[in-house]
PDB file of N, CA and C in Angstrom:
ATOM      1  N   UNK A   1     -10.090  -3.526  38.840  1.00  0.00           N
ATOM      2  CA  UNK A   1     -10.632  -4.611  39.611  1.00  0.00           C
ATOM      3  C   UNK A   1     -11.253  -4.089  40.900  1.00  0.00           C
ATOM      4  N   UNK A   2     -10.421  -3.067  41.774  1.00  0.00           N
ATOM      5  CA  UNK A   2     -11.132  -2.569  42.802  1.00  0.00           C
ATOM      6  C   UNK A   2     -12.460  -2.233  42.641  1.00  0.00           C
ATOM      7  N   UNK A   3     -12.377  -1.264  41.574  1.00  0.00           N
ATOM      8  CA  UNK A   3     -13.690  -0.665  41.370  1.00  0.00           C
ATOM      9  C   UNK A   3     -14.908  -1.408  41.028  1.00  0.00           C
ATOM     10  N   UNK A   4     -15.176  -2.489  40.534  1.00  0.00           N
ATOM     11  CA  UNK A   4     -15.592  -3.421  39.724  1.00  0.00           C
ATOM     12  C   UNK A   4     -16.101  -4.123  41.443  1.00  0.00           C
ATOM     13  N   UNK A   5     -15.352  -4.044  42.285  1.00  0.00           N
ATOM     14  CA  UNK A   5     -16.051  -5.106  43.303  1.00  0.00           C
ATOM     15  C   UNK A   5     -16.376  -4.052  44.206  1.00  0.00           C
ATOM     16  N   UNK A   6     -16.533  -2.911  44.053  1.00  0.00           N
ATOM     17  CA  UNK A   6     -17.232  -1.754  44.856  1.00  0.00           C
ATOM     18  C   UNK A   6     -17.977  -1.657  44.348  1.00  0.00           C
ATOM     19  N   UNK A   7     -18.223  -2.033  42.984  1.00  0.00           N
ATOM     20  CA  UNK A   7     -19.905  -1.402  43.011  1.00  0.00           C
ATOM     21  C   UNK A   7     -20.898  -2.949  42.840  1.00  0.00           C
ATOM     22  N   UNK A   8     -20.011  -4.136  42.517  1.00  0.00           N
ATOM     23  CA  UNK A   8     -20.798  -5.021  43.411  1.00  0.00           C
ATOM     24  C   UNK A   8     -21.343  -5.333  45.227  1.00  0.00           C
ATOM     25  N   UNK A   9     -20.375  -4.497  45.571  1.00  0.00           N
ATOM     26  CA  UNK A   9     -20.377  -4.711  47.320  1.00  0.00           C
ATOM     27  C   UNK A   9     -22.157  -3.347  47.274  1.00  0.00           C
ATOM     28  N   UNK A  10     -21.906  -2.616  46.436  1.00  0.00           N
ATOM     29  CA  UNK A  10     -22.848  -1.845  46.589  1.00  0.00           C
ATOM     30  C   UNK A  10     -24.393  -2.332  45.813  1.00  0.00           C
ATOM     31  N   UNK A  11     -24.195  -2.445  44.421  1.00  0.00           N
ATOM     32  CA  UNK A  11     -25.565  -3.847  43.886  1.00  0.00           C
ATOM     33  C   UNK A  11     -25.536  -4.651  44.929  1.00  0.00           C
ATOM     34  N   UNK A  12     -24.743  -5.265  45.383  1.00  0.00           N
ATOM     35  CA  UNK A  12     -25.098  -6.427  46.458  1.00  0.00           C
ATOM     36  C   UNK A  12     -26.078  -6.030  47.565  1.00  0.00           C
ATOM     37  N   UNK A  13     -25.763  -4.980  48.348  1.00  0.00           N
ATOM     38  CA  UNK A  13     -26.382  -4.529  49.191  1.00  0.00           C
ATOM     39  C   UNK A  13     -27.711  -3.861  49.176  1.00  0.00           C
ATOM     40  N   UNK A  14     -28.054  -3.191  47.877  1.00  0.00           N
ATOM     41  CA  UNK A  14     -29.184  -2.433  47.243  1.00  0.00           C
ATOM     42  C   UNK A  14     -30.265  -3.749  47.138  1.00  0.00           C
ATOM     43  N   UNK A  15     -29.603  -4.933  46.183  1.00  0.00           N
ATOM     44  CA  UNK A  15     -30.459  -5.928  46.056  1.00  0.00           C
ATOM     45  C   UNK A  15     -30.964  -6.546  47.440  1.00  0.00           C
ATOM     46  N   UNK A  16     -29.849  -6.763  48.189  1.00  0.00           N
ATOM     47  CA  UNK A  16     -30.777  -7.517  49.767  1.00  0.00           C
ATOM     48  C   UNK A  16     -31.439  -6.424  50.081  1.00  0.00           C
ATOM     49  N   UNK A  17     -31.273  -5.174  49.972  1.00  0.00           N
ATOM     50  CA  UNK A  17     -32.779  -4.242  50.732  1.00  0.00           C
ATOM     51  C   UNK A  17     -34.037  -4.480  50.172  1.00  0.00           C
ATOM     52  N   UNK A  18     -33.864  -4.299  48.349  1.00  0.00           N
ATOM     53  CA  UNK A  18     -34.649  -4.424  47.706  1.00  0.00           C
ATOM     54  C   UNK A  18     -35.984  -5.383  48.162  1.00  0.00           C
ATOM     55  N   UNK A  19     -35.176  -6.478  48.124  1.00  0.00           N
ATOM     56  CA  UNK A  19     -35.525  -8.231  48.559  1.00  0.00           C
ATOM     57  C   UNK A  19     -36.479  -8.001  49.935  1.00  0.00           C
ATOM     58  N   UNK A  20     -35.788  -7.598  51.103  1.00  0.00           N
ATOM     59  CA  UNK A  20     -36.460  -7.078  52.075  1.00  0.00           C
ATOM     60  C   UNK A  20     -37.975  -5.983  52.146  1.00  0.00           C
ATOM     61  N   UNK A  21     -37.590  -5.388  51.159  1.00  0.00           N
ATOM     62  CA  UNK A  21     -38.720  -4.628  51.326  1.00  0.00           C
ATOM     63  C   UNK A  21     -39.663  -5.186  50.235  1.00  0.00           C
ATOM     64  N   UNK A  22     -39.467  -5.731  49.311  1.00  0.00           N
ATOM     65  CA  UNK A  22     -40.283  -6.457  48.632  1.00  0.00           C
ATOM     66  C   UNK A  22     -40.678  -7.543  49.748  1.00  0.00           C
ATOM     67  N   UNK A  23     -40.288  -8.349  50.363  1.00  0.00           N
ATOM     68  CA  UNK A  23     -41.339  -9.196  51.081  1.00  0.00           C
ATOM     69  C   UNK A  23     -41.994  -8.917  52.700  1.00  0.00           C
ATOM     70  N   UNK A  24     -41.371  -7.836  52.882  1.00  0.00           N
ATOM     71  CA  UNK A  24     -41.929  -7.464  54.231  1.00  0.00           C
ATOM     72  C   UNK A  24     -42.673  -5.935  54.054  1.00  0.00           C
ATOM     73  N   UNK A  25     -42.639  -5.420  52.714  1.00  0.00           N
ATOM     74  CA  UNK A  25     -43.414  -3.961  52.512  1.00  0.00           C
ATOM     75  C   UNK A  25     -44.816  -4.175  51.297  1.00  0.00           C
ATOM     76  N   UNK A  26     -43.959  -4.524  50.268  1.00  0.00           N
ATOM     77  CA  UNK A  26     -44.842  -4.928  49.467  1.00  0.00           C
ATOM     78  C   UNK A  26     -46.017  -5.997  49.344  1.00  0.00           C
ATOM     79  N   UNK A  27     -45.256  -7.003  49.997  1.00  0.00           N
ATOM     80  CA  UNK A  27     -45.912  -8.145  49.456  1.00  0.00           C
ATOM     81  C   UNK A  27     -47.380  -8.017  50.682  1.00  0.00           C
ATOM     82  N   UNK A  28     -46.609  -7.637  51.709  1.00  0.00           N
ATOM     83  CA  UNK A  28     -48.088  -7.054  52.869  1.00  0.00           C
ATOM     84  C   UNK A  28     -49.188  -6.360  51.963  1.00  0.00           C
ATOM     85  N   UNK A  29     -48.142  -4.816  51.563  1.00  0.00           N
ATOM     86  CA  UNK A  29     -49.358  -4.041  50.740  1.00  0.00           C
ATOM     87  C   UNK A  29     -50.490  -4.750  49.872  1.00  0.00           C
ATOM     88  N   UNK A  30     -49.510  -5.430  49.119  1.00  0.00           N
ATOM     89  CA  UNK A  30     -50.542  -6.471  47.994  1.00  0.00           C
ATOM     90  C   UNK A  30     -51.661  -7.228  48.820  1.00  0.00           C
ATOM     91  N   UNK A  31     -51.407  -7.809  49.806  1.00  0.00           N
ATOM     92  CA  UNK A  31     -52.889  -9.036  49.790  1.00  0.00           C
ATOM     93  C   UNK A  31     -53.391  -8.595  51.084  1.00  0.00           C
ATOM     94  N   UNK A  32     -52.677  -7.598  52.038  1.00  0.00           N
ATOM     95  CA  UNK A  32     -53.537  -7.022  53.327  1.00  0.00           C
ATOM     96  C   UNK A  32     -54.390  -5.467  52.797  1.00  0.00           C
ATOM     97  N   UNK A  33     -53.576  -4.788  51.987  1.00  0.00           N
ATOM     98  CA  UNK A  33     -54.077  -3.681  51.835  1.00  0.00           C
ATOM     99  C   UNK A  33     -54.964  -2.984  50.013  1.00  0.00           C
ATOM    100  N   UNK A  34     -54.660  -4.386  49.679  1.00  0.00           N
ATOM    101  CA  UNK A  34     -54.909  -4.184  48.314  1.00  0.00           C
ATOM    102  C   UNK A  34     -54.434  -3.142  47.384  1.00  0.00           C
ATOM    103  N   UNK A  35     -53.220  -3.161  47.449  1.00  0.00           N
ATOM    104  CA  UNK A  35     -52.351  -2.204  46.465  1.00  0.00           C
ATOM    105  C   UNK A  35     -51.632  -3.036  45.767  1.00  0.00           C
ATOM    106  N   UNK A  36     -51.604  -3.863  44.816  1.00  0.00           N
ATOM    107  CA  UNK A  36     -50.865  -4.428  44.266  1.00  0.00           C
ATOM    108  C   UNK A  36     -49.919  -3.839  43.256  1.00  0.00           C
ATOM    109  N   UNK A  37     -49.734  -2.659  43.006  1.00  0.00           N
ATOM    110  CA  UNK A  37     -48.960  -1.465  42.618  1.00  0.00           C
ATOM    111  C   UNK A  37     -47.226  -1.388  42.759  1.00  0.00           C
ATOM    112  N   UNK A  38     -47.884  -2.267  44.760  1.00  0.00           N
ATOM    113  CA  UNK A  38     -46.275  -2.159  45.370  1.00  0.00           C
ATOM    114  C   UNK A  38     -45.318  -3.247  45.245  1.00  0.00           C
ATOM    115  N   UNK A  39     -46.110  -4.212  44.750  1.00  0.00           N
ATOM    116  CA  UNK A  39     -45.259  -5.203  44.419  1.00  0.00           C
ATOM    117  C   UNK A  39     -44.558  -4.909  42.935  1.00  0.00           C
ATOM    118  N   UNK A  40     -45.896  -4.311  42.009  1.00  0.00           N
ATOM    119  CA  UNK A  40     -45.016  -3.872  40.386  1.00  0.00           C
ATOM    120  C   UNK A  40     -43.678  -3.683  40.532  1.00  0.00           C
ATOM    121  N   UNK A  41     -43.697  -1.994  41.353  1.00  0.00           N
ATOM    122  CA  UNK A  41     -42.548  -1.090  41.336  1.00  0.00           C
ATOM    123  C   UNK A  41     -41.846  -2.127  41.830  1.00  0.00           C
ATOM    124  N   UNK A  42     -41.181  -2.276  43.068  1.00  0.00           N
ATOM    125  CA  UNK A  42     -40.176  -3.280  44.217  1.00  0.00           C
ATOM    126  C   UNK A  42     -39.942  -4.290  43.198  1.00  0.00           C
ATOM    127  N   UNK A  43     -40.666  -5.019  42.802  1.00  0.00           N
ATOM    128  CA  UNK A  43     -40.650  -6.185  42.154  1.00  0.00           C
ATOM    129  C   UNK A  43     -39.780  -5.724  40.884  1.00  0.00           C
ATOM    130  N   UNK A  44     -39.903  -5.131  39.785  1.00  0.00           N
ATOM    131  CA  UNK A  44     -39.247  -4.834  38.857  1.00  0.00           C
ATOM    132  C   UNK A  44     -37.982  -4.364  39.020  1.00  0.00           C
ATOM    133  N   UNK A  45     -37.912  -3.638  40.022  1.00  0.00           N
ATOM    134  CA  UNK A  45     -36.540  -2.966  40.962  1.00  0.00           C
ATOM    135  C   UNK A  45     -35.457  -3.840  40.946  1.00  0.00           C
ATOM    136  N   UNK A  46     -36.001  -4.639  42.211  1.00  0.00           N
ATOM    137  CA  UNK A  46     -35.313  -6.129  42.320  1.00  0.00           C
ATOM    138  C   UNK A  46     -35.232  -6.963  41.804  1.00  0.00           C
ATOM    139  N   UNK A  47     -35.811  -7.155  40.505  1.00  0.00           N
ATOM    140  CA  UNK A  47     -35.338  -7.906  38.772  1.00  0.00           C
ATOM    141  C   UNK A  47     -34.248  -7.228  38.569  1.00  0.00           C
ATOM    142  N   UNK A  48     -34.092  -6.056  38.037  1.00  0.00           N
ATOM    143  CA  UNK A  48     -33.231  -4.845  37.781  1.00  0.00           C
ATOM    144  C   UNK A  48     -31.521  -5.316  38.721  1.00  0.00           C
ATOM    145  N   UNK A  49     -32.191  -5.180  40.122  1.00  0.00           N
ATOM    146  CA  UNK A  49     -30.606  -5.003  40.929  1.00  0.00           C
ATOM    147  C   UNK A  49     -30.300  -6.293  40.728  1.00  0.00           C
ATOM    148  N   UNK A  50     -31.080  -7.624  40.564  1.00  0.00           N
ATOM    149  CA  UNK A  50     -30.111  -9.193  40.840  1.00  0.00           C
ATOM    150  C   UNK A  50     -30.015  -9.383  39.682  1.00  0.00           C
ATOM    151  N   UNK A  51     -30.305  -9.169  38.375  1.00  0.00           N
ATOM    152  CA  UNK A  51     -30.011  -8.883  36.939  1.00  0.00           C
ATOM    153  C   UNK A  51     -28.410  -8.423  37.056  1.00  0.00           C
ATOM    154  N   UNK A  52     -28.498  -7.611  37.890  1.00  0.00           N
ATOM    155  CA  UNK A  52     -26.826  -6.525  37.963  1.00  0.00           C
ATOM    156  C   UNK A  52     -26.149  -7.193  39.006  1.00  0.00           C
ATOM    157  N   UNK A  53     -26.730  -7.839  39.855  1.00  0.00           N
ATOM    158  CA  UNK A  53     -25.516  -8.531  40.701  1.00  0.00           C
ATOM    159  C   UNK A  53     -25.245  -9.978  39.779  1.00  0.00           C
ATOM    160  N   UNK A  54     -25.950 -10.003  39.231  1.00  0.00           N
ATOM    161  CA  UNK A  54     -25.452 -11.529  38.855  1.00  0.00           C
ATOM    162  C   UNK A  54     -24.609 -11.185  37.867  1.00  0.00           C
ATOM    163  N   UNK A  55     -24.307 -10.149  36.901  1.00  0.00           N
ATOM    164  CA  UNK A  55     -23.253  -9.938  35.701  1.00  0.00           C
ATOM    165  C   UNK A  55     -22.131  -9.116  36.645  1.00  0.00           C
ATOM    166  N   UNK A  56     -22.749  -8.722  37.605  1.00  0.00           N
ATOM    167  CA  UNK A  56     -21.342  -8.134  38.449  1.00  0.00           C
ATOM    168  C   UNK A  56     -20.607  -9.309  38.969  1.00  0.00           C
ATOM    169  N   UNK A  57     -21.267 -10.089  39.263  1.00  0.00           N
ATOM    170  CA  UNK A  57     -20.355 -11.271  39.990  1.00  0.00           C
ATOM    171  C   UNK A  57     -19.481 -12.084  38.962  1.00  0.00           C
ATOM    172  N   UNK A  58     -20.123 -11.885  37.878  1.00  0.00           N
ATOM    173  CA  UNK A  58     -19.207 -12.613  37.080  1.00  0.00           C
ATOM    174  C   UNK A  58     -17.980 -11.956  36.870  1.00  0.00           C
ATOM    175  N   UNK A  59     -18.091 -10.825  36.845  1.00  0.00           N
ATOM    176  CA  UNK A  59     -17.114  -9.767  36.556  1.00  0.00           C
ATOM    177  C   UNK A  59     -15.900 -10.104  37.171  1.00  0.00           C
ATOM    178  N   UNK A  60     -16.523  -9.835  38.688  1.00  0.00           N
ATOM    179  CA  UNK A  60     -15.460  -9.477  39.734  1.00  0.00           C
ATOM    180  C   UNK A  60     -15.020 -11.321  39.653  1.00  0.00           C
ATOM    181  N   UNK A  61     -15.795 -12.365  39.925  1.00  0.00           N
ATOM    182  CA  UNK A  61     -15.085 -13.595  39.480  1.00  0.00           C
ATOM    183  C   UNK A  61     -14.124 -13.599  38.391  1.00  0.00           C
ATOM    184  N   UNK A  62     -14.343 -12.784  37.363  1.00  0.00           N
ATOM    185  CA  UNK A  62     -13.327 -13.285  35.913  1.00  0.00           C
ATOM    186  C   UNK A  62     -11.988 -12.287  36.488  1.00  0.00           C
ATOM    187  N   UNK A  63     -12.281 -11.141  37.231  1.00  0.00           N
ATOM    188  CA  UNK A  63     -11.535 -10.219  37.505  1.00  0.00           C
ATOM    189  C   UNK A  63     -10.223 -11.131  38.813  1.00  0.00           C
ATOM    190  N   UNK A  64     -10.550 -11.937  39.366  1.00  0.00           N
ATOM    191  CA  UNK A  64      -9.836 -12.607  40.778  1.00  0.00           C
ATOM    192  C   UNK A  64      -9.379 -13.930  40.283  1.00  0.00           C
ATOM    193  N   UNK A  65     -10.185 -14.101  39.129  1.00  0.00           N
ATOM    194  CA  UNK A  65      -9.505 -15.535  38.579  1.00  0.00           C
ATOM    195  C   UNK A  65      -8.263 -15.225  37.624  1.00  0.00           C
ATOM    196  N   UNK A  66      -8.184 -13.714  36.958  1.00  0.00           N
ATOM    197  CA  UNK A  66      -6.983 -13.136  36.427  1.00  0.00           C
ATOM    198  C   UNK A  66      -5.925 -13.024  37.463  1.00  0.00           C
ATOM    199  N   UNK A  67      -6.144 -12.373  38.598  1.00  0.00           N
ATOM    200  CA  UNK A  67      -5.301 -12.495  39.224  1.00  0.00           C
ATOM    201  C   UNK A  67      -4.328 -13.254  40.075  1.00  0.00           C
ATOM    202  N   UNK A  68      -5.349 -14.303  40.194  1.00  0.00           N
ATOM    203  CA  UNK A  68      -4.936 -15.357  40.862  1.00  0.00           C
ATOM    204  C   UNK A  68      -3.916 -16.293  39.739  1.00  0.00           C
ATOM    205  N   UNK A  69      -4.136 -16.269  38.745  1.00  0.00           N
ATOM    206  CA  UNK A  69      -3.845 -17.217  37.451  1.00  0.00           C
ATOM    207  C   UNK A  69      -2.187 -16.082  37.317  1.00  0.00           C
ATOM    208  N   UNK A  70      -1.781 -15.011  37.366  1.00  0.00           N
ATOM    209  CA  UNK A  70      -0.935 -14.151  37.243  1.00  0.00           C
ATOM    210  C   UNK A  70      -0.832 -13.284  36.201  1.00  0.00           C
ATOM    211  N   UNK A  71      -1.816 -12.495  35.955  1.00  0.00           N
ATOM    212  CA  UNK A  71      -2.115 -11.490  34.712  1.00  0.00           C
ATOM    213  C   UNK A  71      -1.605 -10.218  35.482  1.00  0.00           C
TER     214      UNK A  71
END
């Protein structure tokens, strides 16, 4: 269980950068600088990491609802 919510604390954190730099790096590049390239990469990234936080959360939820319940 520990482990399981360490590497959500860590997806968690990867995804809000992700997020960040997708709308304050990329999304600039795309329509000020005409690279729309940078949104591909970032963009697919951050599909990728909230794809993984969202099955991590379930995890670590099914993981705290065992414990709490007395497994």
């Amino acid at each position: 269980m520990k482990k399981t919510f360490s590497w959500f604390r860590k997806v968690a954190l990867a995804e809000g950068i992700s997020f960040l730099v997708l709308l304050g790096i990329a999304m600039p590049l795309k329509y000020f600088a005409d690279m729309p390239m940078a949104v591909t990469i970032v963009g697919s990234l951050h599909g990728i990491l909230f794809v993984a936080f969202f099955i991590l959360a379930r995890e670590v939820m099914s993981d705290y609802k065992k414990v709490l319940n007395g497994w």
